[in-house]
PDB file of N, CA and C in Angstrom:
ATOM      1  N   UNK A   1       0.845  -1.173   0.000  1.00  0.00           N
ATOM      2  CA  UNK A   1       0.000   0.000   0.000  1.00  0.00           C
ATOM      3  C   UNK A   1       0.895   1.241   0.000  1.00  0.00           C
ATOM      4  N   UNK A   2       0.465   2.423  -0.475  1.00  0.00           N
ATOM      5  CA  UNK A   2       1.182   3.703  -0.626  1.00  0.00           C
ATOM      6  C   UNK A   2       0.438   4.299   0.416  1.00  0.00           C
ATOM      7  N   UNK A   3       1.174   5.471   0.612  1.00  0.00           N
ATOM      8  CA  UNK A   3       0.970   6.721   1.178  1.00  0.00           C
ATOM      9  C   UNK A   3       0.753   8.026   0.966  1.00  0.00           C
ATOM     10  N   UNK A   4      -0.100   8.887   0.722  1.00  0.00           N
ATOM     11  CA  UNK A   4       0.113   9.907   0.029  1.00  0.00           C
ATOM     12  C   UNK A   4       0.518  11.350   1.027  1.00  0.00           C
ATOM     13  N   UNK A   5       1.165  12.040   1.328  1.00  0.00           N
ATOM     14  CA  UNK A   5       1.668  12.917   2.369  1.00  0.00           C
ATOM     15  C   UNK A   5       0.943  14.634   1.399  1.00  0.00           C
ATOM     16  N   UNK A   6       0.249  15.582   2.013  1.00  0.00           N
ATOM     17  CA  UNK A   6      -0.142  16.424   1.056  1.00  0.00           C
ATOM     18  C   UNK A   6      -0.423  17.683   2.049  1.00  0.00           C
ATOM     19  N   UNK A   7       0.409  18.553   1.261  1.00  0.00           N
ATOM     20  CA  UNK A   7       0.326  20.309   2.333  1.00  0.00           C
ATOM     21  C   UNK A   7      -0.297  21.088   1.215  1.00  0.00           C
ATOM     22  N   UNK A   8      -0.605  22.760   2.341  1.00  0.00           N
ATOM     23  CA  UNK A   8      -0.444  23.891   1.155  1.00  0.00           C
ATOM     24  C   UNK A   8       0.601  24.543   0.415  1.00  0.00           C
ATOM     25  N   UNK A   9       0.491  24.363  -0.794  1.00  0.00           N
ATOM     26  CA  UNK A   9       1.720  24.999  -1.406  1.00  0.00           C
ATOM     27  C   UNK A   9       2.468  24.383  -1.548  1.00  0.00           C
ATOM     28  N   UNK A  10       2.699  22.554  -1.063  1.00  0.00           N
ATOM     29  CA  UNK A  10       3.932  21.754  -1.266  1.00  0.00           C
ATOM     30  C   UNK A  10       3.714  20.599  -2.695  1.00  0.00           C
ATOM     31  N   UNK A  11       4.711  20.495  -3.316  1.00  0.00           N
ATOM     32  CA  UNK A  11       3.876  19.271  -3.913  1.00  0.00           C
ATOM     33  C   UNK A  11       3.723  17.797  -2.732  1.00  0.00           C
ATOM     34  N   UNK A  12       2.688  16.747  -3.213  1.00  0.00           N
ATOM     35  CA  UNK A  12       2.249  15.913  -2.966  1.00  0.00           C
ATOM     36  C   UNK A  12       3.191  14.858  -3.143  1.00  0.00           C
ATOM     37  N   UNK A  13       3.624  13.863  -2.193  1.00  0.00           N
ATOM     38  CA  UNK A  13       4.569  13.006  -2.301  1.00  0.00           C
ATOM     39  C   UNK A  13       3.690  11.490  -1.994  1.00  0.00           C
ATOM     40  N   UNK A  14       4.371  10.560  -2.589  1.00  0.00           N
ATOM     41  CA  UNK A  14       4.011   8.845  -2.142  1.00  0.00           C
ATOM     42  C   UNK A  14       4.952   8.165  -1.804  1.00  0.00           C
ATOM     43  N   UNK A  15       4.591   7.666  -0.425  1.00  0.00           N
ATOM     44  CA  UNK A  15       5.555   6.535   0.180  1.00  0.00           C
ATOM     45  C   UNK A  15       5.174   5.051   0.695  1.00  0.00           C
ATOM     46  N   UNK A  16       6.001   4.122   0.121  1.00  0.00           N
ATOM     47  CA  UNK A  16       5.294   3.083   0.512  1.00  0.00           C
ATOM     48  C   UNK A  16       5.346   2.831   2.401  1.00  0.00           C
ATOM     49  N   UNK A  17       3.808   2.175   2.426  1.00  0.00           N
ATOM     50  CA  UNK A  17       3.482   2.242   3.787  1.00  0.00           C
ATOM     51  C   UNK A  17       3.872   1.830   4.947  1.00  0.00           C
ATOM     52  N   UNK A  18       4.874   0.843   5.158  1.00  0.00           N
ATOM     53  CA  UNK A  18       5.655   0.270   5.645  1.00  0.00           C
ATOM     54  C   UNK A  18       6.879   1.441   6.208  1.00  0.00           C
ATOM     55  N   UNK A  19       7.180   2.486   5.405  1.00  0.00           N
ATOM     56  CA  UNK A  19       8.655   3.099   5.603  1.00  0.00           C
ATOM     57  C   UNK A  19       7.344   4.179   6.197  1.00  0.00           C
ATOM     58  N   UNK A  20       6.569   4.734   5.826  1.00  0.00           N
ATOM     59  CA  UNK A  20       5.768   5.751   6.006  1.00  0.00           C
ATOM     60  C   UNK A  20       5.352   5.613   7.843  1.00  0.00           C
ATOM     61  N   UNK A  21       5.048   4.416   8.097  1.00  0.00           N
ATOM     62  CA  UNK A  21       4.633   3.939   9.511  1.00  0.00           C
ATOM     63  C   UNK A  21       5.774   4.610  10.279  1.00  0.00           C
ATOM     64  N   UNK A  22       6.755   3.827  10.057  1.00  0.00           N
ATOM     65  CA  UNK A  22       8.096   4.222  11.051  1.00  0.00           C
ATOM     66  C   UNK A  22       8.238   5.666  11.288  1.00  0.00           C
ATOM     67  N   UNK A  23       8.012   6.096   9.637  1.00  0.00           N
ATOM     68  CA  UNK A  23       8.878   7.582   9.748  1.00  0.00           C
ATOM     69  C   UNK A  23       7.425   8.456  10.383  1.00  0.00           C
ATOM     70  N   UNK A  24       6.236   7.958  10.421  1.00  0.00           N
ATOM     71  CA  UNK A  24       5.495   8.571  11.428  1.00  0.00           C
ATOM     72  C   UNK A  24       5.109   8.284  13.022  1.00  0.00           C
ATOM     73  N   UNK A  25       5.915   7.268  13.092  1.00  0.00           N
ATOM     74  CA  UNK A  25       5.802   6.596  14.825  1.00  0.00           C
ATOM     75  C   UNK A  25       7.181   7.397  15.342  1.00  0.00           C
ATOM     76  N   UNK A  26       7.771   7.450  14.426  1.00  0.00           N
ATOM     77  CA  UNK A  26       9.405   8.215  14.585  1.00  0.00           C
ATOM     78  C   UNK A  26       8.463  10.089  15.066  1.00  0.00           C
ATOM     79  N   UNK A  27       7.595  10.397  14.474  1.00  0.00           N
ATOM     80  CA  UNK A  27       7.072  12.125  14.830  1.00  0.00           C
ATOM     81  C   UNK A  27       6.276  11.938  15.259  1.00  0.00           C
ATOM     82  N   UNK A  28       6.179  10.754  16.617  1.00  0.00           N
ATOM     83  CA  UNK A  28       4.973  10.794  17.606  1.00  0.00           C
ATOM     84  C   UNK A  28       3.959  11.081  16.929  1.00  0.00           C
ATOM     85  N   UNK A  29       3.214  10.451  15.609  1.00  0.00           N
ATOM     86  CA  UNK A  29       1.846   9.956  14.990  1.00  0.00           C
ATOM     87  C   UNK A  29       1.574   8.945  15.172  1.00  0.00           C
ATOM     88  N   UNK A  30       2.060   7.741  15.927  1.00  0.00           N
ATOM     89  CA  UNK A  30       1.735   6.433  16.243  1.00  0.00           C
ATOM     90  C   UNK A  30       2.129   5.371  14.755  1.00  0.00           C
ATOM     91  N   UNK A  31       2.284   6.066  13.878  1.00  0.00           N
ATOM     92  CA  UNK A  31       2.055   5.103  12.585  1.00  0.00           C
ATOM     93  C   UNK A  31       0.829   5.339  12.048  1.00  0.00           C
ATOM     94  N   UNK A  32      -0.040   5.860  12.160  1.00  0.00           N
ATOM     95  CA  UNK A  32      -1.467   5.970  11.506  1.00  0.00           C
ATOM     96  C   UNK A  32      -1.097   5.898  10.211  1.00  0.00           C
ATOM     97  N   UNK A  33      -1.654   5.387   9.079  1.00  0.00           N
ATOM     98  CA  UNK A  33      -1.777   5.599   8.049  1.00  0.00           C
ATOM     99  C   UNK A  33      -2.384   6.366   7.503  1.00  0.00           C
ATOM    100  N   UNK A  34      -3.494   7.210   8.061  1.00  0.00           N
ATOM    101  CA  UNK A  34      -4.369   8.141   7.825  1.00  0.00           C
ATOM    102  C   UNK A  34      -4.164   9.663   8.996  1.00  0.00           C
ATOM    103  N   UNK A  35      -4.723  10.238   8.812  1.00  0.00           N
ATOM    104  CA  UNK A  35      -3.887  11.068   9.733  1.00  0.00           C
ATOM    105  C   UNK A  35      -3.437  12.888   9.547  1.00  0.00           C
ATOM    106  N   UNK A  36      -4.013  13.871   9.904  1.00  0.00           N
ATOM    107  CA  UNK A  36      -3.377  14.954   9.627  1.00  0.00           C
ATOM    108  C   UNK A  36      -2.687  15.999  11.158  1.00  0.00           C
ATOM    109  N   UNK A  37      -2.116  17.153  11.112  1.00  0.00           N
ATOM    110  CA  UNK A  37      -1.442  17.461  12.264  1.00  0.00           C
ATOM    111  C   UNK A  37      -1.310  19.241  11.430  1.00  0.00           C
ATOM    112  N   UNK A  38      -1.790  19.948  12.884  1.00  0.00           N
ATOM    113  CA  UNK A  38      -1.361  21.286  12.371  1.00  0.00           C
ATOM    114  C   UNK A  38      -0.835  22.290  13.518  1.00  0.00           C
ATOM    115  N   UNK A  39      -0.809  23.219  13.345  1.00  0.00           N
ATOM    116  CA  UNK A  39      -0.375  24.300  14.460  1.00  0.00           C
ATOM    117  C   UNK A  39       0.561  23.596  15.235  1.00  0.00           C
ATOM    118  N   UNK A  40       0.653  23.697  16.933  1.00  0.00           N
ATOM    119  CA  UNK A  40       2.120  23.226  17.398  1.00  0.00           C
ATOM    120  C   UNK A  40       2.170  21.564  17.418  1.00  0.00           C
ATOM    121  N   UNK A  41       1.392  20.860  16.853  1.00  0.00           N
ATOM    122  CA  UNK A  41       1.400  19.761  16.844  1.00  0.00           C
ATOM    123  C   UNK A  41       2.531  19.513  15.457  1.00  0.00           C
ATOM    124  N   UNK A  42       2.524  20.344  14.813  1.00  0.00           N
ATOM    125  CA  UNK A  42       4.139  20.277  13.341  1.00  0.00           C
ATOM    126  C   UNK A  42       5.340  20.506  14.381  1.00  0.00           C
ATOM    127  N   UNK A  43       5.420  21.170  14.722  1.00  0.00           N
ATOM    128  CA  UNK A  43       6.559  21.568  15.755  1.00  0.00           C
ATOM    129  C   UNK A  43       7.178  20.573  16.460  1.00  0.00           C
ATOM    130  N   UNK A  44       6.118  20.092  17.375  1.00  0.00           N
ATOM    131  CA  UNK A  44       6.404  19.059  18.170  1.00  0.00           C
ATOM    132  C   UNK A  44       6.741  17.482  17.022  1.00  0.00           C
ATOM    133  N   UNK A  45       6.147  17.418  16.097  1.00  0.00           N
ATOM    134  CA  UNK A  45       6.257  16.403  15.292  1.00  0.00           C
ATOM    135  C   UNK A  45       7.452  16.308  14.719  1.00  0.00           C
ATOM    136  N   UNK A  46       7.932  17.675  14.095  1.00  0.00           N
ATOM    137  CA  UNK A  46       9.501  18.058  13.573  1.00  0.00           C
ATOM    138  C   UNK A  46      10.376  17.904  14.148  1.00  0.00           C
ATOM    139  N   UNK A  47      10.317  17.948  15.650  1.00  0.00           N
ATOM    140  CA  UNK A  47      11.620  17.763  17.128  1.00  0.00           C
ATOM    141  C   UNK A  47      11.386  15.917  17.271  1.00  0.00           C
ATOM    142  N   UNK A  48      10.247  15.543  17.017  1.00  0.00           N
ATOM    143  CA  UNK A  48      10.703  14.446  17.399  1.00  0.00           C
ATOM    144  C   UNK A  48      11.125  13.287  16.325  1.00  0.00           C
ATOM    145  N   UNK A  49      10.415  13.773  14.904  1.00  0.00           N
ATOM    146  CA  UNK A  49      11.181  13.148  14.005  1.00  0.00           C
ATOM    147  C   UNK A  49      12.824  13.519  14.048  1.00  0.00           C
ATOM    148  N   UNK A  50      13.111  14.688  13.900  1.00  0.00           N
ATOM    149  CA  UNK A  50      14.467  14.901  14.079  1.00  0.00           C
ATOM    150  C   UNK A  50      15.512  14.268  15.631  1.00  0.00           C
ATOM    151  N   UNK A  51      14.604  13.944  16.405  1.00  0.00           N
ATOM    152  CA  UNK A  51      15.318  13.791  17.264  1.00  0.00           C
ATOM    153  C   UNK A  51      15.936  12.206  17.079  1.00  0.00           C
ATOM    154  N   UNK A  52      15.013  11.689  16.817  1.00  0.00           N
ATOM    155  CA  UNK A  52      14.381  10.275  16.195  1.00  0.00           C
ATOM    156  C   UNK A  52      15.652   9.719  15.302  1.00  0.00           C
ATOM    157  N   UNK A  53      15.983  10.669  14.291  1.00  0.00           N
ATOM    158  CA  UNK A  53      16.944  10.430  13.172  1.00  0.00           C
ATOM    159  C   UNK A  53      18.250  10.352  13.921  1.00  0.00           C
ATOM    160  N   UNK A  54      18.339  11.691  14.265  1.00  0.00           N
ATOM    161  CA  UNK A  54      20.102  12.254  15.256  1.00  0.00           C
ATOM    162  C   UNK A  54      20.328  10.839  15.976  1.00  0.00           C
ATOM    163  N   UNK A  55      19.052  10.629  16.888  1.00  0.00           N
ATOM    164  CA  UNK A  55      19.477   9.514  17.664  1.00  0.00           C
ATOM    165  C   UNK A  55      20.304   7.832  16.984  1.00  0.00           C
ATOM    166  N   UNK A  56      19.540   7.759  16.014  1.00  0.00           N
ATOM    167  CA  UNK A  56      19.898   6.964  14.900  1.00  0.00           C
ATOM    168  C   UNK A  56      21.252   6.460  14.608  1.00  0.00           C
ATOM    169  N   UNK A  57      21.385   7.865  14.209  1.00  0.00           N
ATOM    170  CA  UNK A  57      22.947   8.166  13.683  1.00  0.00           C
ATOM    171  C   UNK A  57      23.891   8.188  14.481  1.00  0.00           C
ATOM    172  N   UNK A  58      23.782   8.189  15.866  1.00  0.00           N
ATOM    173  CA  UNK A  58      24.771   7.915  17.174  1.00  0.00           C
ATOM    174  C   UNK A  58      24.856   6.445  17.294  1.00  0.00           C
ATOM    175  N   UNK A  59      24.510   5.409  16.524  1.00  0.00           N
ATOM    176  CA  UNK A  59      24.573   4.336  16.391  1.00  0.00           C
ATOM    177  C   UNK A  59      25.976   3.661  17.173  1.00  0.00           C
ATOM    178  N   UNK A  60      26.872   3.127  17.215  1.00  0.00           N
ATOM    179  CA  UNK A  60      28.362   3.159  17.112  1.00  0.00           C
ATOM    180  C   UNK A  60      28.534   2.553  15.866  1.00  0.00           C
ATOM    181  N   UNK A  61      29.227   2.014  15.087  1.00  0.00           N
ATOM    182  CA  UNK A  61      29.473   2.011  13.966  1.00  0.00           C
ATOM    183  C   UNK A  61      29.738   0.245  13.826  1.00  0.00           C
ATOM    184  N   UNK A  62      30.620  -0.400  14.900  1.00  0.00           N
ATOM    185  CA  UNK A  62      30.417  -1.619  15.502  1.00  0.00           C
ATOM    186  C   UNK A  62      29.642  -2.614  15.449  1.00  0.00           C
ATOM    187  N   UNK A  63      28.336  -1.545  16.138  1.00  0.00           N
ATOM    188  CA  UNK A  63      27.271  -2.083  16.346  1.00  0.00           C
ATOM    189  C   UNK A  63      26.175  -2.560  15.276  1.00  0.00           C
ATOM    190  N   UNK A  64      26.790  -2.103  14.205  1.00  0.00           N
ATOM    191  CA  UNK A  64      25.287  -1.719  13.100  1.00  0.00           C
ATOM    192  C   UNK A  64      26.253  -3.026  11.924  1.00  0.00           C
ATOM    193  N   UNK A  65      25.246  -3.972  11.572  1.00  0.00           N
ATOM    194  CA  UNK A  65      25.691  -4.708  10.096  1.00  0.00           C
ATOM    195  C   UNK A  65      25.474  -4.212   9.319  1.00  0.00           C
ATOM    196  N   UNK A  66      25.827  -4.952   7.925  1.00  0.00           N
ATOM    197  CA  UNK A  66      25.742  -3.702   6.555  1.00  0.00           C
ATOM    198  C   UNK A  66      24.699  -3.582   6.208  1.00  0.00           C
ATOM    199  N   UNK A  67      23.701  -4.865   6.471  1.00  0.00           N
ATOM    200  CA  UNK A  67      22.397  -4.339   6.338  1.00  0.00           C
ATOM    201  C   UNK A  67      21.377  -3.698   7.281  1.00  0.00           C
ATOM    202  N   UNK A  68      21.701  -3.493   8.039  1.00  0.00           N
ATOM    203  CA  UNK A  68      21.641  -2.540   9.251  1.00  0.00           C
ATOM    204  C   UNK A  68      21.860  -0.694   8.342  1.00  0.00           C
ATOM    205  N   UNK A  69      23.265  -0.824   8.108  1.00  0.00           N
ATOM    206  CA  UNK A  69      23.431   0.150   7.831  1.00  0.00           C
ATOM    207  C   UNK A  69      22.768   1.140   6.465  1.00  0.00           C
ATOM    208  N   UNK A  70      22.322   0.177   5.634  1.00  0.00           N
ATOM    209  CA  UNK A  70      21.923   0.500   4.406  1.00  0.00           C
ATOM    210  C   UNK A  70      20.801   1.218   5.218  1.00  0.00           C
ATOM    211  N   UNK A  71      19.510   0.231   5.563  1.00  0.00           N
ATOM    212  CA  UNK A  71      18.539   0.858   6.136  1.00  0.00           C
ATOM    213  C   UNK A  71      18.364   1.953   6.853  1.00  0.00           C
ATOM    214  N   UNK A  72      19.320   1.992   7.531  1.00  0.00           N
ATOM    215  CA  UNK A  72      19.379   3.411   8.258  1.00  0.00           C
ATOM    216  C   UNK A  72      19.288   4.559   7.957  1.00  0.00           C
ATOM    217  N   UNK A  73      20.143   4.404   6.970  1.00  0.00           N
ATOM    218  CA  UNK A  73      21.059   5.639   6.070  1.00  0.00           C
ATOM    219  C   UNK A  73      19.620   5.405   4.925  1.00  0.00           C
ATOM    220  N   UNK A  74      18.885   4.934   4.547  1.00  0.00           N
ATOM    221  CA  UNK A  74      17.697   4.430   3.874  1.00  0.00           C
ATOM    222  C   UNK A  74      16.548   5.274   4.604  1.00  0.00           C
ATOM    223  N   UNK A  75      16.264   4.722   5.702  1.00  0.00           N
ATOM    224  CA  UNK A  75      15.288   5.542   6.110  1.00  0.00           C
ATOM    225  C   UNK A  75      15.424   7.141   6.681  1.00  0.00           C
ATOM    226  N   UNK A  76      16.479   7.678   6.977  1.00  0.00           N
ATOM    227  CA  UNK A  76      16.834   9.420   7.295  1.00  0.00           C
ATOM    228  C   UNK A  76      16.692  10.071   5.568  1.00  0.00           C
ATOM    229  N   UNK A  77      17.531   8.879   4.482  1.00  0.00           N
ATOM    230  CA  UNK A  77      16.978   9.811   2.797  1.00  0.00           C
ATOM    231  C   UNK A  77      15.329   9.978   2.935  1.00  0.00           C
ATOM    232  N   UNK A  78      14.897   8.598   3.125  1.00  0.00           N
ATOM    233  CA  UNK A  78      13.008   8.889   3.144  1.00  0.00           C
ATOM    234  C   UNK A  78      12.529   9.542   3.197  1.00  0.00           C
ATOM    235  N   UNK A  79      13.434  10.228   4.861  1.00  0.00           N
ATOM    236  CA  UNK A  79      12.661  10.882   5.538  1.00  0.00           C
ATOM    237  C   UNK A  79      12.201  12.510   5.072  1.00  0.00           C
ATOM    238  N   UNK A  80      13.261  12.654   4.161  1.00  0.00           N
ATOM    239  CA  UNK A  80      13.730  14.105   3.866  1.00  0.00           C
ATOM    240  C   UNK A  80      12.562  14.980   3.160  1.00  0.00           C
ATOM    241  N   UNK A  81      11.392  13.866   2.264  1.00  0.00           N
ATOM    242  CA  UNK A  81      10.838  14.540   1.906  1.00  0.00           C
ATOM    243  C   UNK A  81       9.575  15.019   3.195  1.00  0.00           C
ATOM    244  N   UNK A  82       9.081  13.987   4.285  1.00  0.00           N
ATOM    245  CA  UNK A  82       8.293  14.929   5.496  1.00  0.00           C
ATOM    246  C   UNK A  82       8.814  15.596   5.800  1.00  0.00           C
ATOM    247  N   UNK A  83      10.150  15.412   6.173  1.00  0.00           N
ATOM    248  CA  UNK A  83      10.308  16.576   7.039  1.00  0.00           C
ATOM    249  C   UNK A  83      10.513  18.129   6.442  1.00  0.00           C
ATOM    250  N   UNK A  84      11.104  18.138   4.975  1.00  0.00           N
ATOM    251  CA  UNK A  84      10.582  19.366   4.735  1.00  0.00           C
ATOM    252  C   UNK A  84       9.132  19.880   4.170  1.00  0.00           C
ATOM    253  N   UNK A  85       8.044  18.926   4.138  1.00  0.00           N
ATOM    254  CA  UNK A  85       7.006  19.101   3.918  1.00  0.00           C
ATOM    255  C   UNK A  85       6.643  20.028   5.980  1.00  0.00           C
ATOM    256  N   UNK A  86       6.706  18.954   6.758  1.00  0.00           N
ATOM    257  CA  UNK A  86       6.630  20.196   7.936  1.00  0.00           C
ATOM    258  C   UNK A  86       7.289  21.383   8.292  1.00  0.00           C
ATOM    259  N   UNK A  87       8.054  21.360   7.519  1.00  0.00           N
ATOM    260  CA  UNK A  87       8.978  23.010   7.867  1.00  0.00           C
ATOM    261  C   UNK A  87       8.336  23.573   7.369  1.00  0.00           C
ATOM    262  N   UNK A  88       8.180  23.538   6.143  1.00  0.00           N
ATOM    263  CA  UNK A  88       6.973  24.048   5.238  1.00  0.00           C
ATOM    264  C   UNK A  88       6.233  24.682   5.981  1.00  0.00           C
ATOM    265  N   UNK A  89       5.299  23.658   6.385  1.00  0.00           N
ATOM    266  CA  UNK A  89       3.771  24.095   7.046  1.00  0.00           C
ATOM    267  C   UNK A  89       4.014  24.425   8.138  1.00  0.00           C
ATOM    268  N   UNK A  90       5.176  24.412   8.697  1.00  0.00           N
ATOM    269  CA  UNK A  90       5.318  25.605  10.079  1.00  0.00           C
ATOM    270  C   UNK A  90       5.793  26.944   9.627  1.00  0.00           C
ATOM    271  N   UNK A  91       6.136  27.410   8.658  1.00  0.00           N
ATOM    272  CA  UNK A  91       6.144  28.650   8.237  1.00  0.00           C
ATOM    273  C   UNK A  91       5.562  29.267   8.277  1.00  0.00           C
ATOM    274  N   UNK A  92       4.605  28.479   7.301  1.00  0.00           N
ATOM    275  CA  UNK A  92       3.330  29.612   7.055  1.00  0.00           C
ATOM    276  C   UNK A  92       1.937  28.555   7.385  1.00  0.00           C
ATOM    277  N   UNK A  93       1.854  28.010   8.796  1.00  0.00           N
ATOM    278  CA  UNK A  93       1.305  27.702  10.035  1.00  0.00           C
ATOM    279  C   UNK A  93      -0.008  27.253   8.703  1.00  0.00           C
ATOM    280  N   UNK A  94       0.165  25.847   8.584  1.00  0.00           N
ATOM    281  CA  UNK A  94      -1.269  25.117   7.486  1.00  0.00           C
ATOM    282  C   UNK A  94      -1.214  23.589   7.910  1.00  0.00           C
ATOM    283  N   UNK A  95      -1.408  23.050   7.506  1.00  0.00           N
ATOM    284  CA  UNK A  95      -1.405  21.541   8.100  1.00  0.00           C
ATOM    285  C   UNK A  95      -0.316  20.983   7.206  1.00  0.00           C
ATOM    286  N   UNK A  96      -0.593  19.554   7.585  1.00  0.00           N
ATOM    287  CA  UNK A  96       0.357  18.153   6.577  1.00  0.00           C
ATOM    288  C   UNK A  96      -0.954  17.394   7.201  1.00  0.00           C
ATOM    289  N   UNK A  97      -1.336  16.464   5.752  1.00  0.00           N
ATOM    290  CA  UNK A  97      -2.152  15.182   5.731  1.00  0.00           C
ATOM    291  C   UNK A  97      -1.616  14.207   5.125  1.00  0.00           C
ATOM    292  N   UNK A  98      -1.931  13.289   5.167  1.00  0.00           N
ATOM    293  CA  UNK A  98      -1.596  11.786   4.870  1.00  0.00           C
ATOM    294  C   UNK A  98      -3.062  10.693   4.706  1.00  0.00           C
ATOM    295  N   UNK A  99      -2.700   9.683   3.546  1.00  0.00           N
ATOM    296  CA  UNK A  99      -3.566   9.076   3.477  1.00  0.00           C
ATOM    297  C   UNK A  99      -3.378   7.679   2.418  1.00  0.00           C
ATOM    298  N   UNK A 100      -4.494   6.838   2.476  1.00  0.00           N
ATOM    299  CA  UNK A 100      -3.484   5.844   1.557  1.00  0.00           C
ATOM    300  C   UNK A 100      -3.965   6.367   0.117  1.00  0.00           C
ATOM    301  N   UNK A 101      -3.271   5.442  -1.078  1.00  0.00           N
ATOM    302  CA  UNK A 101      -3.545   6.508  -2.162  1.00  0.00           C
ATOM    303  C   UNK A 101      -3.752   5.323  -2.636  1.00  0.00           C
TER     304      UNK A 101
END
């Protein structure tokens, strides 16, 4: 199943639903597949996806196999297109929705 992620003024992106879950359980949305968030609820969503990632990346290096590592470094590219879809919409204060497509 896809995902469709959709603001004002941004274009409209699709992610499959599986990577979409994480990278929204990662911004305290639980994973919903359906789902929208506005005013300080972007804010708070943006600190904790980001926090989410940083934390990630403190991995030790040791610790992580190569397929470990692909994924990782896999899911922070993913991520790149929410998270500037919420910077976005904390600018100029509009929502982000999501839905399956």
């Amino acid at each position: 199943m896809l995902i469709k992620f959709e603001s004002k003024k941004v274009a409209p992106f699709i992610m499959q639903s599986q990577i979409a879950e994480q990278i929204l359980t990662m911004a305290g949305q639980g994973g919903r597949i359906e789902g929208s968030i506005s005013g300080g609820a972007i804010s708070e969503a943006l600190a904790s996806l980001e926090k989410a990632l940083s934390e990630q990346s403190e991995i030790p290096e040791e610790s992580i196999e190569e397929d470990e590592e692909q994924e990782r470094i896999s899911l922070a590219a993913r991520a790149a297109p929410f998270r500037e879809m919420l910077r976005h919409a904390l600018q100029i204060d509009c929502y982000v929705m999501w839905r399956p497509e």
